[in-house]
C-alpha atoms as a PDB file:
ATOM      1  CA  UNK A   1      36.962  40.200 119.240  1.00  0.00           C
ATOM      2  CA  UNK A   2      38.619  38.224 116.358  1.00  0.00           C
ATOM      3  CA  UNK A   3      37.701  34.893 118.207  1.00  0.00           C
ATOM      4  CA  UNK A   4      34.006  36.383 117.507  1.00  0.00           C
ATOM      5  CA  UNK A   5      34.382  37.440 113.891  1.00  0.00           C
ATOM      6  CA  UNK A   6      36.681  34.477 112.941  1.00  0.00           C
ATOM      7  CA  UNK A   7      33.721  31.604 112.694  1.00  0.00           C
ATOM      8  CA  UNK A   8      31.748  33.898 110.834  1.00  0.00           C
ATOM      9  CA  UNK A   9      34.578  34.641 107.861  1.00  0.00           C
ATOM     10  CA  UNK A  10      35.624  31.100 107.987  1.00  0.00           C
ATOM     11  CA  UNK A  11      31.663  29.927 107.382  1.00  0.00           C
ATOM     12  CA  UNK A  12      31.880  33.406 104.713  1.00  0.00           C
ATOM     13  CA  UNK A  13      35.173  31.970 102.764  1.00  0.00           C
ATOM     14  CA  UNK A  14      33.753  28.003 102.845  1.00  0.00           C
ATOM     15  CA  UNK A  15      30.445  29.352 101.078  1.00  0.00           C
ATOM     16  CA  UNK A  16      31.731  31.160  98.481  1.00  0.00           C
ATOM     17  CA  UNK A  17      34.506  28.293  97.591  1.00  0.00           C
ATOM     18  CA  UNK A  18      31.075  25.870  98.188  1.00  0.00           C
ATOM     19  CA  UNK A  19      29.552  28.680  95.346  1.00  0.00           C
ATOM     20  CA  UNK A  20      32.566  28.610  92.979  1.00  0.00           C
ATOM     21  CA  UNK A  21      33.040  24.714  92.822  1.00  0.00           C
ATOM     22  CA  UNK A  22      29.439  24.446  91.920  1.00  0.00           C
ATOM     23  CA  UNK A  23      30.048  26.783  88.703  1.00  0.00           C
ATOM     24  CA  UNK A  24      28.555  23.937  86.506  1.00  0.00           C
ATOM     25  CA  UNK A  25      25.706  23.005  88.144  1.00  0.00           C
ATOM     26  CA  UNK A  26      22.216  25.147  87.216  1.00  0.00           C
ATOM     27  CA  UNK A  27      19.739  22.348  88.983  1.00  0.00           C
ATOM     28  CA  UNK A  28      18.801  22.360  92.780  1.00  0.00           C
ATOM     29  CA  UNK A  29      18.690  25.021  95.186  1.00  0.00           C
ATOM     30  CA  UNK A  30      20.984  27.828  96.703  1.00  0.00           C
ATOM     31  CA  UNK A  31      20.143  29.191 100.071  1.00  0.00           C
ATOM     32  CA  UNK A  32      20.695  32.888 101.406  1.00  0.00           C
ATOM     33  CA  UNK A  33      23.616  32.402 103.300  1.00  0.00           C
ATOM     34  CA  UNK A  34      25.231  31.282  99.882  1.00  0.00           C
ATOM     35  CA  UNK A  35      23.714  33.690  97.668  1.00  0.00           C
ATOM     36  CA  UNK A  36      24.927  36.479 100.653  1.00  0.00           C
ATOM     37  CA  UNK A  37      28.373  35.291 101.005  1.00  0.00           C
ATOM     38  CA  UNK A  38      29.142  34.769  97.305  1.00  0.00           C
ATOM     39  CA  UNK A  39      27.767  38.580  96.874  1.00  0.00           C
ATOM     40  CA  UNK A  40      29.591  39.893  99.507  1.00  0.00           C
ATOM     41  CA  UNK A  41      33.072  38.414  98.462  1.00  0.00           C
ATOM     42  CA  UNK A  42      32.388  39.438  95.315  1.00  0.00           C
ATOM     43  CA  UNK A  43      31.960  43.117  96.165  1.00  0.00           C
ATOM     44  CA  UNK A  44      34.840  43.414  98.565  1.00  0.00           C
ATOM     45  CA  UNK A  45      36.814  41.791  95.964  1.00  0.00           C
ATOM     46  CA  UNK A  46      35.271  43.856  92.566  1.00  0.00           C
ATOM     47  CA  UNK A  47      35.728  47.102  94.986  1.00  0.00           C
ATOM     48  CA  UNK A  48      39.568  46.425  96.046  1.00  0.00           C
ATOM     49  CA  UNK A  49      40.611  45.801  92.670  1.00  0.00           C
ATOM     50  CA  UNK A  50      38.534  48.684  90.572  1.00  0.00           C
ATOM     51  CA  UNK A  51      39.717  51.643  93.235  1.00  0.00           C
ATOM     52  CA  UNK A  52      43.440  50.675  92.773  1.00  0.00           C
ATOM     53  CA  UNK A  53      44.290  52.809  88.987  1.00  0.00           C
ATOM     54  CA  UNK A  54      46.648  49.873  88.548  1.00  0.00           C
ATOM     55  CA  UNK A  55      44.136  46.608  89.063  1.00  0.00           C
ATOM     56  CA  UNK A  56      41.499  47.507  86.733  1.00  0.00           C
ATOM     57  CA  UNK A  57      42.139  45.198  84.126  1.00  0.00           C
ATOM     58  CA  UNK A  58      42.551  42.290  87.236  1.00  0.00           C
ATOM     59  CA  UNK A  59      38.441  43.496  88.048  1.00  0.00           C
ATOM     60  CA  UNK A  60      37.560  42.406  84.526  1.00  0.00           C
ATOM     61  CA  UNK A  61      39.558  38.955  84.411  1.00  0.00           C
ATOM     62  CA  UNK A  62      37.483  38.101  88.142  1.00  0.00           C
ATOM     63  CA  UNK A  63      34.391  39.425  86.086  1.00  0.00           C
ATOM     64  CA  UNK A  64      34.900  36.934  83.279  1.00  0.00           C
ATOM     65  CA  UNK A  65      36.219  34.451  85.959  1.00  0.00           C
ATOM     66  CA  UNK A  66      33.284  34.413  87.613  1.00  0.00           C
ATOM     67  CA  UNK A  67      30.408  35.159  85.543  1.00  0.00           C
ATOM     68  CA  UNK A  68      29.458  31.376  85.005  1.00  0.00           C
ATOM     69  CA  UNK A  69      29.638  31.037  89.021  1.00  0.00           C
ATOM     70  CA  UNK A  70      27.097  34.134  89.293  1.00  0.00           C
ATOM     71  CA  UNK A  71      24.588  33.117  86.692  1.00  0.00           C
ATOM     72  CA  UNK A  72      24.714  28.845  87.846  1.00  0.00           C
ATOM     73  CA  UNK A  73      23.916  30.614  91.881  1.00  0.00           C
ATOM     74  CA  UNK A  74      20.928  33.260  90.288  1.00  0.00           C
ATOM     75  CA  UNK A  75      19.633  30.293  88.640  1.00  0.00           C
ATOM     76  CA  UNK A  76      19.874  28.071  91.765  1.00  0.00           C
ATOM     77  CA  UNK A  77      18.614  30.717  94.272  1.00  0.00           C
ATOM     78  CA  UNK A  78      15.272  30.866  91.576  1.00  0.00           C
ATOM     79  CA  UNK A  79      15.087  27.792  91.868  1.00  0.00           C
ATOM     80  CA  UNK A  80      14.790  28.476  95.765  1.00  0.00           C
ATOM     81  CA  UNK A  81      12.454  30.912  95.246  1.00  0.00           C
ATOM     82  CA  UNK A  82      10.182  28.686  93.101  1.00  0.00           C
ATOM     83  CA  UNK A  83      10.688  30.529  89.774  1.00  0.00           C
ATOM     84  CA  UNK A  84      12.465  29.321  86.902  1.00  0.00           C
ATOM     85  CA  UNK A  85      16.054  29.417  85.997  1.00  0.00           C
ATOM     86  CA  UNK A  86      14.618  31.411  82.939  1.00  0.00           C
ATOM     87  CA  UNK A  87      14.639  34.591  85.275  1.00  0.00           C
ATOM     88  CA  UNK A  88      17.935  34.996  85.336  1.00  0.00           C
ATOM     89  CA  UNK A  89      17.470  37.209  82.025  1.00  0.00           C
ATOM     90  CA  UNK A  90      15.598  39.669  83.774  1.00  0.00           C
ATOM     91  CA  UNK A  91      18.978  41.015  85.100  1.00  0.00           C
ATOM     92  CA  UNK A  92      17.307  44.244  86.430  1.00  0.00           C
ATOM     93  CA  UNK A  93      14.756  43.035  88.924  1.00  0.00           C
ATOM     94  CA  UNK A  94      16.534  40.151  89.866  1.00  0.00           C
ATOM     95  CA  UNK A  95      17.858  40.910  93.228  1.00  0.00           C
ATOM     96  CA  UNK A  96      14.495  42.161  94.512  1.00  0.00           C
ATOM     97  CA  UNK A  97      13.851  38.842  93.380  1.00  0.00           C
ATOM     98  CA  UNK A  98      16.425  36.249  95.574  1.00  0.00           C
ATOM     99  CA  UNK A  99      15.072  38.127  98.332  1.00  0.00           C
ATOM    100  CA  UNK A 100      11.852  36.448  98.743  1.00  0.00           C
ATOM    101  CA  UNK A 101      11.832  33.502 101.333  1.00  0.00           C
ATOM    102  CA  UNK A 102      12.493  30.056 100.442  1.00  0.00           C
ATOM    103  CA  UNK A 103       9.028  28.407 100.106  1.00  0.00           C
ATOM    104  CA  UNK A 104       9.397  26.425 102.663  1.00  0.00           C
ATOM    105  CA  UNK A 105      10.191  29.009 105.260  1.00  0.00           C
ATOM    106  CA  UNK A 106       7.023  30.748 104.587  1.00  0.00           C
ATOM    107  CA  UNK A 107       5.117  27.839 105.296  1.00  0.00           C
ATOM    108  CA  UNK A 108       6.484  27.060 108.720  1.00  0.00           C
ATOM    109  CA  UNK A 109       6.321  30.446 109.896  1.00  0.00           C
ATOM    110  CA  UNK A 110       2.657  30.981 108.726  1.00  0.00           C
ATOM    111  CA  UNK A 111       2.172  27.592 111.180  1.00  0.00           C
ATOM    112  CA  UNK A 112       3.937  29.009 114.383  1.00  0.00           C
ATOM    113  CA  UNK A 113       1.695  32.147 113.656  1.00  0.00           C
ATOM    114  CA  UNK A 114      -1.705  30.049 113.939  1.00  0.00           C
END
């Protein structure tokens, strides 16, 4: 079974250092599969260090770490989405947000549907 799950973490690990090396740039686009992987590293990572008593004050140094990564990949996956970067304030309804479809996946499946 690890030959199975292997691929998968190794494409996992290469988006989120993909994610993290572009913590500068706020233009172009960020697809799922980055916004997913960064997210889910981020959680396993934010939920190993807050449950041990003794790594609490390591969970807010990865906050601070990576809070310019987090906002520059919202802003991107908007972008993605076809709203503005601007959205990224609107903390609270963002995720619902970065769900929608890239815009260019709704068009092709509305033409395999015809």
């Amino acid at each position: 079974t690890w030959d199975k799950i292997r691929p998968l973490l190794v494409n996992v690990l290469r988006s989120y250092k993909e994610t993290v090396s572009k913590y500068t740039q706020f233009d172009g686009e960020a697809s799922r599969k980055e916004f997913c992987a960064f997210t889910l590293i981020s959680l396993i990572v934010y939920a190993l260090l807050i449950f041990v008593p003794e790594n609490c004050y390591l969970a807010v140094i990865y906050l601070f770490a990576t809070i310019i990564p987090t906002i520059a990949l919202f802003v991107r996956r908007l972008h993605n989405t076809g709203l503005s970067g601007w959205f990224v304030f609107a903390i609270p309804v963002l995720p619902l947000l970065l769900l929608v479809p890239e815009n260019n996946k709704l068009d092709t499946m509305s033409d395999e549907r015809k």
